[in-house]
PDB file of N, CA and C in Angstrom:
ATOM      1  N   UNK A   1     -68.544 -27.503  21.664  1.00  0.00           N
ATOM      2  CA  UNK A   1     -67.546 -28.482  21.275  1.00  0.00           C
ATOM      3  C   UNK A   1     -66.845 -29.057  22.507  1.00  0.00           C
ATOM      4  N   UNK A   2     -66.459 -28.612  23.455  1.00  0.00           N
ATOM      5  CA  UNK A   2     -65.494 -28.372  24.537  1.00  0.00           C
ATOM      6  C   UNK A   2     -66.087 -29.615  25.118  1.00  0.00           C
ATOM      7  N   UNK A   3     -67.293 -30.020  25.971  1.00  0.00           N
ATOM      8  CA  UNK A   3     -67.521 -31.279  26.376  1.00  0.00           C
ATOM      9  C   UNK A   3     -67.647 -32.293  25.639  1.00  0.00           C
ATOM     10  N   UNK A   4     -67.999 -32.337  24.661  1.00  0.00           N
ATOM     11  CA  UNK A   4     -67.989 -33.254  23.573  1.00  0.00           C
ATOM     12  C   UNK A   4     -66.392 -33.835  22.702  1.00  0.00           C
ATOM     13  N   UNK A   5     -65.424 -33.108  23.599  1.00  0.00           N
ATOM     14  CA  UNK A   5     -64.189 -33.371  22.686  1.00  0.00           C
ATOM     15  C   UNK A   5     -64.179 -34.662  23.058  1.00  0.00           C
ATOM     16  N   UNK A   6     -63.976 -35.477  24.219  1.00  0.00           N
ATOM     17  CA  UNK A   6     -63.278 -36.275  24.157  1.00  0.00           C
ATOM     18  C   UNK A   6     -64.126 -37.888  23.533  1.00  0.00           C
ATOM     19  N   UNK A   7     -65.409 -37.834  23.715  1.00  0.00           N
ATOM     20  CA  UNK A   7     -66.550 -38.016  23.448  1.00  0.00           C
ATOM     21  C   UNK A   7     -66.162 -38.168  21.625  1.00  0.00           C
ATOM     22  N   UNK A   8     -66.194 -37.078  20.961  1.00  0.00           N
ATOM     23  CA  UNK A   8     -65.711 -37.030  19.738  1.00  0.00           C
ATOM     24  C   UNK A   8     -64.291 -37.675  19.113  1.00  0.00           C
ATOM     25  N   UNK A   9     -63.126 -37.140  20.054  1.00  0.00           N
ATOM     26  CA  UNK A   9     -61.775 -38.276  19.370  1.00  0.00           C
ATOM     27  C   UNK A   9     -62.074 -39.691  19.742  1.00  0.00           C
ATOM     28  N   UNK A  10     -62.595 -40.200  20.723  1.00  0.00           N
ATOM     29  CA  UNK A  10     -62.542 -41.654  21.244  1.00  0.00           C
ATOM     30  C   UNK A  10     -63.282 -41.783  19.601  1.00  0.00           C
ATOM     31  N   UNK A  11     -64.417 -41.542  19.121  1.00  0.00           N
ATOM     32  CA  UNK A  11     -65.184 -42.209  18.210  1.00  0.00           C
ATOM     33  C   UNK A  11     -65.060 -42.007  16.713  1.00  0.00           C
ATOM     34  N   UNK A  12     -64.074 -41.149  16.669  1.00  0.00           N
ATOM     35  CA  UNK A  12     -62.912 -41.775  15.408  1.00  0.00           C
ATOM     36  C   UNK A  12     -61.858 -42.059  15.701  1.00  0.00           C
ATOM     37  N   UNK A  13     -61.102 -42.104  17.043  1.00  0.00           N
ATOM     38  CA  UNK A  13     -60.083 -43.182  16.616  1.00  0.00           C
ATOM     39  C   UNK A  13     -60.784 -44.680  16.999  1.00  0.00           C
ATOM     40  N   UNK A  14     -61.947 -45.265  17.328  1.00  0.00           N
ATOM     41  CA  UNK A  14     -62.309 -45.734  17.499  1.00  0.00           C
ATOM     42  C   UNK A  14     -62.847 -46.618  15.700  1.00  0.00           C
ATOM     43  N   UNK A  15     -63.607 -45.568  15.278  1.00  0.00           N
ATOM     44  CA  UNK A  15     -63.204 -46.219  13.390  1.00  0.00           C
ATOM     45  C   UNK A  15     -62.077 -46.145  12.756  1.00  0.00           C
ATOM     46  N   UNK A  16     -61.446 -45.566  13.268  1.00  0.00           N
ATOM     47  CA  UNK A  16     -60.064 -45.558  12.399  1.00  0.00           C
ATOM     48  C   UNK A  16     -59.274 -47.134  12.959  1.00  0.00           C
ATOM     49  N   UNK A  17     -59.588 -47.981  14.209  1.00  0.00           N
ATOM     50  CA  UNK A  17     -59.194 -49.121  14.569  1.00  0.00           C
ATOM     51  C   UNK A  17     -59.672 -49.724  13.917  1.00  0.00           C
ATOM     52  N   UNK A  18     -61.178 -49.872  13.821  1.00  0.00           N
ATOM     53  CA  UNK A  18     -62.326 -50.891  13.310  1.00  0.00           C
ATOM     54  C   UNK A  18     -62.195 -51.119  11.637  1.00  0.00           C
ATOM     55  N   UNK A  19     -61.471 -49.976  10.794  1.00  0.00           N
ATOM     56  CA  UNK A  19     -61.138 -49.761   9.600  1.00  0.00           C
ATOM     57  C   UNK A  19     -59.542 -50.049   9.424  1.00  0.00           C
ATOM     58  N   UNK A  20     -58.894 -50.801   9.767  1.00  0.00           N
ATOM     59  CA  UNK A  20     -57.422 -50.991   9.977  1.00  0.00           C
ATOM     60  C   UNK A  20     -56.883 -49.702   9.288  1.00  0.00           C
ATOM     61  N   UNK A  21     -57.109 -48.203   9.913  1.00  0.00           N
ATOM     62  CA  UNK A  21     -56.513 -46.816   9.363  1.00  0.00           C
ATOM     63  C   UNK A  21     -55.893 -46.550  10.556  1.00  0.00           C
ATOM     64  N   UNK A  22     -55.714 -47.099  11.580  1.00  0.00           N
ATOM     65  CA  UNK A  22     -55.268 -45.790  12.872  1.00  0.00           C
ATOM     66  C   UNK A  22     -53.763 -46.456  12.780  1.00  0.00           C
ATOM     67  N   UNK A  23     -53.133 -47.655  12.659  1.00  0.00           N
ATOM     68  CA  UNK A  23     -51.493 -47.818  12.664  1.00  0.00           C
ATOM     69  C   UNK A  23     -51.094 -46.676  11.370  1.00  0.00           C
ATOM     70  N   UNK A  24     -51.711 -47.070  10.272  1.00  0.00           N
ATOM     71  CA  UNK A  24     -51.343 -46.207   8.914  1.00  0.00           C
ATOM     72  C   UNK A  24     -51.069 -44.372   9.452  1.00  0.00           C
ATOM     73  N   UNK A  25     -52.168 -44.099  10.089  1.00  0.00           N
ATOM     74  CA  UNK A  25     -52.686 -42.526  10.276  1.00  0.00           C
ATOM     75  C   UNK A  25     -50.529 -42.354  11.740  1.00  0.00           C
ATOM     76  N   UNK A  26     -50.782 -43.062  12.815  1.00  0.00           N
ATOM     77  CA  UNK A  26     -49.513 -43.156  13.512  1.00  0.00           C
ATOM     78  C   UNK A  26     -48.814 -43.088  12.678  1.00  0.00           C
ATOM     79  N   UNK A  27     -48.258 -43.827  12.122  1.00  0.00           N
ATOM     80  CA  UNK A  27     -46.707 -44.062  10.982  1.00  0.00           C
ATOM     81  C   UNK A  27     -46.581 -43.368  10.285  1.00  0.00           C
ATOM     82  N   UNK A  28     -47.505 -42.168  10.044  1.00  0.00           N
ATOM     83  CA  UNK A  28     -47.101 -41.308   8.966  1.00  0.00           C
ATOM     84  C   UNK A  28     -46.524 -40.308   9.090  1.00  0.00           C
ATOM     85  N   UNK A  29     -45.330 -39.577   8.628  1.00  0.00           N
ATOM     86  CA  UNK A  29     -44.545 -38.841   9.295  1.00  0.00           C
ATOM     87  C   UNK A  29     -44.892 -37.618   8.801  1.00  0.00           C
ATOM     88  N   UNK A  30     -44.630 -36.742   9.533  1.00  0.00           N
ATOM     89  CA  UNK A  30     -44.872 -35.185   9.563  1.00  0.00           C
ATOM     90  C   UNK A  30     -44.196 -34.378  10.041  1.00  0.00           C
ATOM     91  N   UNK A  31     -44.182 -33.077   9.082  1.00  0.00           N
ATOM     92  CA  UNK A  31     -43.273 -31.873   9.175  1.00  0.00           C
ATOM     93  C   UNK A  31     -43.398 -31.389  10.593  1.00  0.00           C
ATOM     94  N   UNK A  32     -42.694 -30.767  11.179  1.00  0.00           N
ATOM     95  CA  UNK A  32     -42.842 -30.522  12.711  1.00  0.00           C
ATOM     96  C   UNK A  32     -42.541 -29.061  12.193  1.00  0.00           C
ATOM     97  N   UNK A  33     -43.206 -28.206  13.004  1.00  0.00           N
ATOM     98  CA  UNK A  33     -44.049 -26.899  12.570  1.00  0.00           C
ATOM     99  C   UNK A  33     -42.657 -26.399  13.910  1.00  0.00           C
ATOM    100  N   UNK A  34     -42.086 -25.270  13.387  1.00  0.00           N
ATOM    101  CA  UNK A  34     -42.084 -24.248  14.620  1.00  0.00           C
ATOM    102  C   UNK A  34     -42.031 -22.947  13.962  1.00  0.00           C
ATOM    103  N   UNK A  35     -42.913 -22.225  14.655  1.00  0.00           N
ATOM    104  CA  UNK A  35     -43.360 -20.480  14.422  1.00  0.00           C
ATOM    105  C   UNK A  35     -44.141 -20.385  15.524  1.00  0.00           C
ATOM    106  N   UNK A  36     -43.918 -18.943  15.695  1.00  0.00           N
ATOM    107  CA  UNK A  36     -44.576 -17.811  16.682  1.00  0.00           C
ATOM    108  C   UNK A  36     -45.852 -17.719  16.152  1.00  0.00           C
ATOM    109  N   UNK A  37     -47.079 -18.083  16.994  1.00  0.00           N
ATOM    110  CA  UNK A  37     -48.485 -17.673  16.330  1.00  0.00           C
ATOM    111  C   UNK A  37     -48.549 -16.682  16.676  1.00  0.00           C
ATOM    112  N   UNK A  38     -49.467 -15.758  16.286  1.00  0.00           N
ATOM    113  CA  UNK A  38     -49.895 -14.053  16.094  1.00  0.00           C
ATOM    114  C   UNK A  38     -51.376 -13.872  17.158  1.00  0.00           C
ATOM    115  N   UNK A  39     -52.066 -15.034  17.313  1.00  0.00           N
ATOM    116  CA  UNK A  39     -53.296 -15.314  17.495  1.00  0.00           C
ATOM    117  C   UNK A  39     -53.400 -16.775  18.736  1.00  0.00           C
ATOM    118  N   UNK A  40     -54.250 -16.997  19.610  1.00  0.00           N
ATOM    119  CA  UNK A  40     -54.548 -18.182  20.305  1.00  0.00           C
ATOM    120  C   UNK A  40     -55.008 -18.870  19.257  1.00  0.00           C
ATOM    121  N   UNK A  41     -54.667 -20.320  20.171  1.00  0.00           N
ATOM    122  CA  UNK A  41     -55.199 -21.477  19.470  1.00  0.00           C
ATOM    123  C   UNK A  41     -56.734 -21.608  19.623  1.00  0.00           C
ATOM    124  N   UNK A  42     -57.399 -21.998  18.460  1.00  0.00           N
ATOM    125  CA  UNK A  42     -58.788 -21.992  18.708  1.00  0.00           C
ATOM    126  C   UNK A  42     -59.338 -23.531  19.580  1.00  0.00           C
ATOM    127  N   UNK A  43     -58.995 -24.277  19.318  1.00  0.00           N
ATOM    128  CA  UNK A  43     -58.984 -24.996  19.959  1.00  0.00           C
ATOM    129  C   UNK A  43     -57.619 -26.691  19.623  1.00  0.00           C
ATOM    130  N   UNK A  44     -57.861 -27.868  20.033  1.00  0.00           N
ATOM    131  CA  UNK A  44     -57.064 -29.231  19.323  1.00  0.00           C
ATOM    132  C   UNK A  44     -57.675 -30.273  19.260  1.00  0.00           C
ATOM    133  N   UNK A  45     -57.273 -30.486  18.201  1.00  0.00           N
ATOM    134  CA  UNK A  45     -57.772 -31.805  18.152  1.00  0.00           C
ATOM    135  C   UNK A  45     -56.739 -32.720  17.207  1.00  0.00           C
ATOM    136  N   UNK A  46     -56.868 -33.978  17.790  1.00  0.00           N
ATOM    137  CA  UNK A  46     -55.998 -34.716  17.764  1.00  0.00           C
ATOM    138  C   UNK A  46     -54.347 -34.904  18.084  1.00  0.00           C
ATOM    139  N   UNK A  47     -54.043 -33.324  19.061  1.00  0.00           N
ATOM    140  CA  UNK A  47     -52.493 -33.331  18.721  1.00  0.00           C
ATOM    141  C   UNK A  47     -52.088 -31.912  17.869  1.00  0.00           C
ATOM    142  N   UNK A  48     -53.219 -31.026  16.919  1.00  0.00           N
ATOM    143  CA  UNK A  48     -53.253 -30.543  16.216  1.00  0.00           C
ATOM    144  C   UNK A  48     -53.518 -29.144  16.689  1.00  0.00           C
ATOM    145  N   UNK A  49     -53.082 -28.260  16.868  1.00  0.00           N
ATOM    146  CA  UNK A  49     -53.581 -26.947  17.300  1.00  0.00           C
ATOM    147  C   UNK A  49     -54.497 -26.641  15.825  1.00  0.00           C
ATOM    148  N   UNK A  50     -55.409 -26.035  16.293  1.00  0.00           N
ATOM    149  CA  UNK A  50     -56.717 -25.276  15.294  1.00  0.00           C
ATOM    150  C   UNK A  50     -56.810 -24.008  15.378  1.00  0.00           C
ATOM    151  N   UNK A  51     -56.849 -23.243  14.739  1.00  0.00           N
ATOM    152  CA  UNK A  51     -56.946 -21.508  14.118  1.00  0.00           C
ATOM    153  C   UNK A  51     -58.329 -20.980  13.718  1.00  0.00           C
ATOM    154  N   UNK A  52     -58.523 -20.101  13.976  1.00  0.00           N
ATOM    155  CA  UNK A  52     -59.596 -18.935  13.484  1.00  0.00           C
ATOM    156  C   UNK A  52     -58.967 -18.341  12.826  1.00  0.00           C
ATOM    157  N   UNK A  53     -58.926 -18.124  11.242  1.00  0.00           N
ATOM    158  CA  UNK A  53     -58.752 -17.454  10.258  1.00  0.00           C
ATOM    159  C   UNK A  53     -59.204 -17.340   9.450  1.00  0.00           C
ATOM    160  N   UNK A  54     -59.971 -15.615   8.765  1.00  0.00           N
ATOM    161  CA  UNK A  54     -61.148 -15.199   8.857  1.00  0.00           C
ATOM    162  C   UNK A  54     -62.639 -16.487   8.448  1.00  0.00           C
ATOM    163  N   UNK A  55     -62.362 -16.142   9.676  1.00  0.00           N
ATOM    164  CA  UNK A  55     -63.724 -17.119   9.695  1.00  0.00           C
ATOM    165  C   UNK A  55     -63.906 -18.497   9.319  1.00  0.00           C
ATOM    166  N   UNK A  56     -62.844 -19.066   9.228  1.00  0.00           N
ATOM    167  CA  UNK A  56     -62.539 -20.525   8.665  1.00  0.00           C
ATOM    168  C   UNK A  56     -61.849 -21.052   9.701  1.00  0.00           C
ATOM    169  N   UNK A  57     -61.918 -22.561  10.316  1.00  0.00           N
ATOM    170  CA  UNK A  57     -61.047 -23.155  10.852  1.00  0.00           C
ATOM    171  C   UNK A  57     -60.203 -23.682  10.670  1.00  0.00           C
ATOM    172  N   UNK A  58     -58.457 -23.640  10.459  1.00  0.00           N
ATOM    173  CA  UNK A  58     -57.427 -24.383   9.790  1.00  0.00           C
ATOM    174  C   UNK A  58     -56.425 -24.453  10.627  1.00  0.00           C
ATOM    175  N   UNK A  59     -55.611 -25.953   9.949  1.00  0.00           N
ATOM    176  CA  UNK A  59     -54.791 -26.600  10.865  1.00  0.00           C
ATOM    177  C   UNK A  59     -53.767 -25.586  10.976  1.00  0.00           C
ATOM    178  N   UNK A  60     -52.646 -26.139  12.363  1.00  0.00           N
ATOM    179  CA  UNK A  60     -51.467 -25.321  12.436  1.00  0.00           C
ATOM    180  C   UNK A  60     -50.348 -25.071  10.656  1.00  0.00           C
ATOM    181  N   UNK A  61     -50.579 -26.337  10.370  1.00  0.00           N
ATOM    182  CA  UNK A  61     -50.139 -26.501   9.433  1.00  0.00           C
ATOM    183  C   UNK A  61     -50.497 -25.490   8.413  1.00  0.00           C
ATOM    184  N   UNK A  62     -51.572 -25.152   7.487  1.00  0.00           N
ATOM    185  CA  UNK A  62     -52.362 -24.263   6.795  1.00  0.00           C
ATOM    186  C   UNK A  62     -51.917 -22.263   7.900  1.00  0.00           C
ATOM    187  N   UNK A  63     -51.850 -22.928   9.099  1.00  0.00           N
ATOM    188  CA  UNK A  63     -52.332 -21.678   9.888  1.00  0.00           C
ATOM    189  C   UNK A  63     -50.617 -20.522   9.538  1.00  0.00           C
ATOM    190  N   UNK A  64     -49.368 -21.351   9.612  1.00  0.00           N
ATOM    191  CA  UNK A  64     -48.162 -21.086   9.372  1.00  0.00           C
ATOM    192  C   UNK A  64     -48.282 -20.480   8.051  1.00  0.00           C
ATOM    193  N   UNK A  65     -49.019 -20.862   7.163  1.00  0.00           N
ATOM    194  CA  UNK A  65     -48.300 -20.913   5.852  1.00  0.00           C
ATOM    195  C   UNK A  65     -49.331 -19.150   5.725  1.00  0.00           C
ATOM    196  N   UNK A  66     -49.979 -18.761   6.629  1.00  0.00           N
ATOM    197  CA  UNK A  66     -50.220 -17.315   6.440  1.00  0.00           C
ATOM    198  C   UNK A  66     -49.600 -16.393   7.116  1.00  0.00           C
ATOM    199  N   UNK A  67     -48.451 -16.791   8.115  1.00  0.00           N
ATOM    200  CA  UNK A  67     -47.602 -15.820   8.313  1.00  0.00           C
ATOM    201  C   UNK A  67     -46.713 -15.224   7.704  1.00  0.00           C
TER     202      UNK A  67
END
Protein backbone atom coordinates (compact mmCIF):
# COMPACT_ATOMS: atom_id res chain seq x y z
CA UNK A 1 0.00 0.00 0.00
CA UNK A 2 2.69 2.43 1.32
CA UNK A 3 4.07 3.47 -2.28
CA UNK A 4 1.01 3.49 -3.88
CA UNK A 5 -0.63 5.92 -1.30
CA UNK A 6 -0.19 8.89 -2.86
CA UNK A 7 -0.65 7.49 -6.33
CA UNK A 8 -4.06 6.23 -4.84
CA UNK A 9 -5.53 9.65 -3.01
CA UNK A 10 -4.50 11.89 -6.08
CA UNK A 11 -6.97 9.41 -8.14
CA UNK A 12 -9.96 9.80 -6.11
CA UNK A 13 -9.76 13.06 -5.25
CA UNK A 14 -9.15 13.43 -8.67
CA UNK A 15 -12.97 11.78 -9.42
CA UNK A 16 -14.37 13.22 -6.73
CA UNK A 17 -13.43 16.81 -8.82
CA UNK A 18 -14.45 15.34 -12.19
CA UNK A 19 -17.89 14.24 -10.35
CA UNK A 20 -18.61 17.74 -8.71
CA UNK A 21 -18.28 15.50 -5.03
CA UNK A 22 -14.95 16.86 -3.62
CA UNK A 23 -16.44 20.72 -2.47
CA UNK A 24 -19.59 18.57 -1.00
CA UNK A 25 -17.06 15.73 0.66
CA UNK A 26 -14.82 19.40 2.21
CA UNK A 27 -18.01 21.11 3.63
CA UNK A 28 -19.11 18.41 5.46
CA UNK A 29 -18.67 18.73 8.98
CA UNK A 30 -17.39 16.25 11.39
CA UNK A 31 -17.21 15.12 14.91
CA UNK A 32 -13.61 15.72 15.99
CA UNK A 33 -12.54 12.52 17.79
CA UNK A 34 -10.31 12.86 20.95
CA UNK A 35 -9.25 9.50 22.81
CA UNK A 36 -6.17 7.69 23.78
CA UNK A 37 -5.68 4.76 21.21
CA UNK A 38 -4.67 1.39 22.87
CA UNK A 39 -2.99 0.28 19.54
CA UNK A 40 -0.84 2.16 16.45
CA UNK A 41 -2.36 3.54 13.66
CA UNK A 42 -2.49 1.12 10.86
CA UNK A 43 -2.06 3.31 8.49
CA UNK A 44 -4.15 7.14 6.78
CA UNK A 45 -5.79 7.91 4.49
CA UNK A 46 -7.28 10.88 3.63
CA UNK A 47 -6.72 12.75 6.99
CA UNK A 48 -8.20 9.62 8.62
CA UNK A 49 -6.17 7.45 10.94
CA UNK A 50 -6.99 3.54 10.09
CA UNK A 51 -7.06 0.59 12.73
CA UNK A 52 -6.45 -3.10 12.80
CA UNK A 53 -9.28 -4.52 14.62
CA UNK A 54 -9.52 -8.08 14.68
CA UNK A 55 -8.72 -8.38 11.47
CA UNK A 56 -10.82 -5.71 9.88
CA UNK A 57 -9.75 -2.28 8.89
CA UNK A 58 -11.80 0.68 10.55
CA UNK A 59 -11.90 4.28 10.70
CA UNK A 60 -10.76 6.30 13.83
CA UNK A 61 -14.17 6.99 14.05
CA UNK A 62 -15.62 3.15 14.28
CA UNK A 63 -12.03 2.53 16.01
CA UNK A 64 -13.21 4.89 19.33
CA UNK A 65 -16.45 3.54 19.55
CA UNK A 66 -14.57 0.09 20.80
CA UNK A 67 -12.94 1.57 23.59
Amino acid sequence: YEPYKNLIECAVITYLIETNQYENLLNEEGELLTFEPEQEVFCNCFGIDVYEVEDKLVSEGEYAKTL
